[in-house]
Protein backbone atom coordinates (compact mmCIF):
# COMPACT_ATOMS: atom_id res chain seq x y z
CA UNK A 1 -21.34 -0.86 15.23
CA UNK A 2 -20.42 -4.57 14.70
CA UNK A 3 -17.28 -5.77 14.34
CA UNK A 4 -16.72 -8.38 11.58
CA UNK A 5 -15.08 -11.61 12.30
CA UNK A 6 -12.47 -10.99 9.61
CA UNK A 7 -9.92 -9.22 11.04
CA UNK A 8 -6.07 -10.12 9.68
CA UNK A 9 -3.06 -10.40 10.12
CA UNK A 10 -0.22 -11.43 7.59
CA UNK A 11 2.99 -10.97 6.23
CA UNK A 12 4.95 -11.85 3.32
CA UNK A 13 8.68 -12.24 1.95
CA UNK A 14 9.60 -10.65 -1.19
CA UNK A 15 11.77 -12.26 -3.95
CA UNK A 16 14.83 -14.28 -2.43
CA UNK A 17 18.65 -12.53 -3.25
CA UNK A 18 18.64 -11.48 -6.78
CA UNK A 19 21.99 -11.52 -8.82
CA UNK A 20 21.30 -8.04 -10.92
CA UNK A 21 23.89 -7.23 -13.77
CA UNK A 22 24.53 -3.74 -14.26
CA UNK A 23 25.40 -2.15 -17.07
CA UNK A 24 29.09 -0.93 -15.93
CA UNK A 25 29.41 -4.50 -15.16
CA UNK A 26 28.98 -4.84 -11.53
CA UNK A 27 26.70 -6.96 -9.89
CA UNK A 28 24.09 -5.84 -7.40
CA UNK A 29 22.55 -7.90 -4.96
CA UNK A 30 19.09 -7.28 -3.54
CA UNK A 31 18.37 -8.46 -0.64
CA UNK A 32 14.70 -9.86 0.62
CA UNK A 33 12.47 -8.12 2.17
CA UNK A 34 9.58 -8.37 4.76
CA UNK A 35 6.10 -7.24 4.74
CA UNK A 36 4.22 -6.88 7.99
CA UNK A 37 0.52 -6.23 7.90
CA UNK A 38 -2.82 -6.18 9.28
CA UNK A 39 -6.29 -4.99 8.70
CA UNK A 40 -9.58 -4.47 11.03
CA UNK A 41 -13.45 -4.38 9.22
CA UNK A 42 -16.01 -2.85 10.24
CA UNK A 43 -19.69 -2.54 9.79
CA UNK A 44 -22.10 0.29 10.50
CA UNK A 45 -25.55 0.11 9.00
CA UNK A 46 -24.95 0.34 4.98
CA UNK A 47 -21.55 1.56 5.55
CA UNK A 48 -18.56 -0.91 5.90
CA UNK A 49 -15.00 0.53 6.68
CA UNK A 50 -11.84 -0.95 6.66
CA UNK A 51 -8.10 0.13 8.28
CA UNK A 52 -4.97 -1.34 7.45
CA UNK A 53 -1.54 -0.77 8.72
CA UNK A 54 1.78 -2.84 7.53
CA UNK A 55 5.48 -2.55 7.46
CA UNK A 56 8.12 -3.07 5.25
CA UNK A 57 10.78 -4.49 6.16
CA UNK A 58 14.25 -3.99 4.19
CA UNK A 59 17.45 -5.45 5.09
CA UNK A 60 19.97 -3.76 3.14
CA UNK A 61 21.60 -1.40 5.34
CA UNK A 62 19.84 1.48 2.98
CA UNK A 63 19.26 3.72 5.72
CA UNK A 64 17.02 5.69 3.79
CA UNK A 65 15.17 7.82 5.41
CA UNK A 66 12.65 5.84 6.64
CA UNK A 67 12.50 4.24 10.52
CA UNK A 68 15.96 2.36 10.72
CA UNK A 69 17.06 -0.10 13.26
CA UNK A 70 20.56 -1.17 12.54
CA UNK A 71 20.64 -2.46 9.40
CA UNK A 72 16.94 -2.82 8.44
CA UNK A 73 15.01 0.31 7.64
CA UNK A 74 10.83 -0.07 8.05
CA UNK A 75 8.62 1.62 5.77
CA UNK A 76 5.18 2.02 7.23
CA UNK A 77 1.48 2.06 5.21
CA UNK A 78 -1.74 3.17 6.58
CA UNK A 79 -4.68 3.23 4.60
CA UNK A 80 -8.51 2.76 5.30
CA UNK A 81 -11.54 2.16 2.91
CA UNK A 82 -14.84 3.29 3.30
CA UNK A 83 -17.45 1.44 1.48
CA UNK A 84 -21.26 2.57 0.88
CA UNK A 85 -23.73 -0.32 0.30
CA UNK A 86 -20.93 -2.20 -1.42
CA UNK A 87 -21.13 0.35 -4.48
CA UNK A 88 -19.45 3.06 -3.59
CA UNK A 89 -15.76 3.04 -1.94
CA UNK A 90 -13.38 5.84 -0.53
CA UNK A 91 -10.10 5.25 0.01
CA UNK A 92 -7.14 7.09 1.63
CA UNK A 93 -3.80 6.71 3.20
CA UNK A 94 -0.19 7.75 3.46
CA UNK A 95 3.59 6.27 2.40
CA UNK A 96 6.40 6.87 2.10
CA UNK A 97 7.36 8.12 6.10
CA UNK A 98 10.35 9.52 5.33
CA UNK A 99 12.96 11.40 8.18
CA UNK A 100 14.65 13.58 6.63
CA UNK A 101 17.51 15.42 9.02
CA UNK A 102 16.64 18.64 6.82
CA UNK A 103 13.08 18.85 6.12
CA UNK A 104 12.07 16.76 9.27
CA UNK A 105 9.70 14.03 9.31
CA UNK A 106 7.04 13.76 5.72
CA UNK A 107 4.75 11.75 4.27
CA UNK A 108 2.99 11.31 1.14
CA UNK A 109 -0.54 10.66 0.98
CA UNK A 110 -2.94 8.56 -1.09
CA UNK A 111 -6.59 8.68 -1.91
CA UNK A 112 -8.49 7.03 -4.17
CA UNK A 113 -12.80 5.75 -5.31
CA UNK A 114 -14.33 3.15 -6.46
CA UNK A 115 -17.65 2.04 -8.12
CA UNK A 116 -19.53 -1.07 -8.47
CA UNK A 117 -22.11 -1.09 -11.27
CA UNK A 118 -23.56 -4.59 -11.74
CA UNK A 119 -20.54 -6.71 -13.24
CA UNK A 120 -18.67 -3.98 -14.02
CA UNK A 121 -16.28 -1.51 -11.24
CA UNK A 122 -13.95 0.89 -11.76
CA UNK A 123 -11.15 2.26 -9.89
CA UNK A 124 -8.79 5.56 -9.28
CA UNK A 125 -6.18 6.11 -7.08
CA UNK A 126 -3.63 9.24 -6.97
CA UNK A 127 -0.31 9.10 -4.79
CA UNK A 128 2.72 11.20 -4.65
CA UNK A 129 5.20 9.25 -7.26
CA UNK A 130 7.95 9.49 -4.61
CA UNK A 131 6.81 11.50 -1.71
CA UNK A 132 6.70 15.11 -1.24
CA UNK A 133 10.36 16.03 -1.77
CA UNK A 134 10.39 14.29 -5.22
CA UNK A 135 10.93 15.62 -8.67
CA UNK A 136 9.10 12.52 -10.24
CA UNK A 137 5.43 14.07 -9.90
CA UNK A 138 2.13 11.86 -8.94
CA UNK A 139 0.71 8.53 -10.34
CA UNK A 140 -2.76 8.44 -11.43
CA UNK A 141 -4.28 5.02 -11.58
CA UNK A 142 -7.29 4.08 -13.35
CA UNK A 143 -8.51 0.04 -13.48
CA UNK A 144 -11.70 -0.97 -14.96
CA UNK A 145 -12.58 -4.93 -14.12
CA UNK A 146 -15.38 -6.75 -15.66
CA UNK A 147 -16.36 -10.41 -13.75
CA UNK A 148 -17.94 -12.48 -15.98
CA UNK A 149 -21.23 -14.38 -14.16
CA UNK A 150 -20.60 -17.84 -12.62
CA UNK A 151 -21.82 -21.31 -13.92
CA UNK A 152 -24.15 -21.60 -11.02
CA UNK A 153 -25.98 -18.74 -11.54
């Protein structure tokens, strides 16, 4: 196996405080929040694979289940593609870590393919709405991208 050079590491802020007006009135104020991440590639003859972990980080005193220290509660993602001769891709994962005091510790997972077929690739992806506790059902996700050829070519 060779390991690719590009191998990340990043993290991002989410919106700054939002004002939100509720409709009794009230305001709500939403505090930002952190996001933690990074990713390893790998190559093994026509197969490529990559692994990604990050973290959410909330700072709103939620306490909601998820990891909490203090007043921030982390919401870890872990997810990993694998990719056959850039045509075919599997993808999988799980969300939503949650520690509940009745049910114990849960997660939901994700999974999801892909195809590439010349300028064309579609996508589906299936997750547990809200975890495995939750009323709200699962999300299907279909995409279908088209990339129009370059002025080069």
């Amino acid at each position: 196996a060779s390991f690719s050079s590009f191998d990340t590491l990043n993290s991002s802020t989410g919106d700054p405080i939002t004002d939100i007006a509720l409709p009794t009135g009230q305001n709500e104020y939403v505090l930002p929040s952190v996001k933690i991440g990074m990713s390893r590639s790998m190559t093994f003859s026509d197969f490529n694979v990559i692994t990604a972990l990050d973290f959410d980080l909330l700072f709103e005193n939620r306490q909601a289940f998820y990891l909490n220290v203090g007043r921030m509660s982390i919401e870890p993602n872990l997810g990993s593609e694998l990719t056959y001769k850039e045509r075919v891709s599997f993808r999988a994962g799980i969300t939503n870590v949650v520690d509940d005091p009745e049910s114990g510790i849960t997660v939901a997972p994700t999974v999801g393919l892909g195809l590439q077929l010349s300028a064309f690739q579609i996508d589906y992806g299936f997750a547990s709405f809200a975890g495995a506790a939750s009323d709200l059902g699962y999300t299907h996700r279909i995409s279908l991208q088209f990339t129009l050829p370059s002025r080069n070519s």
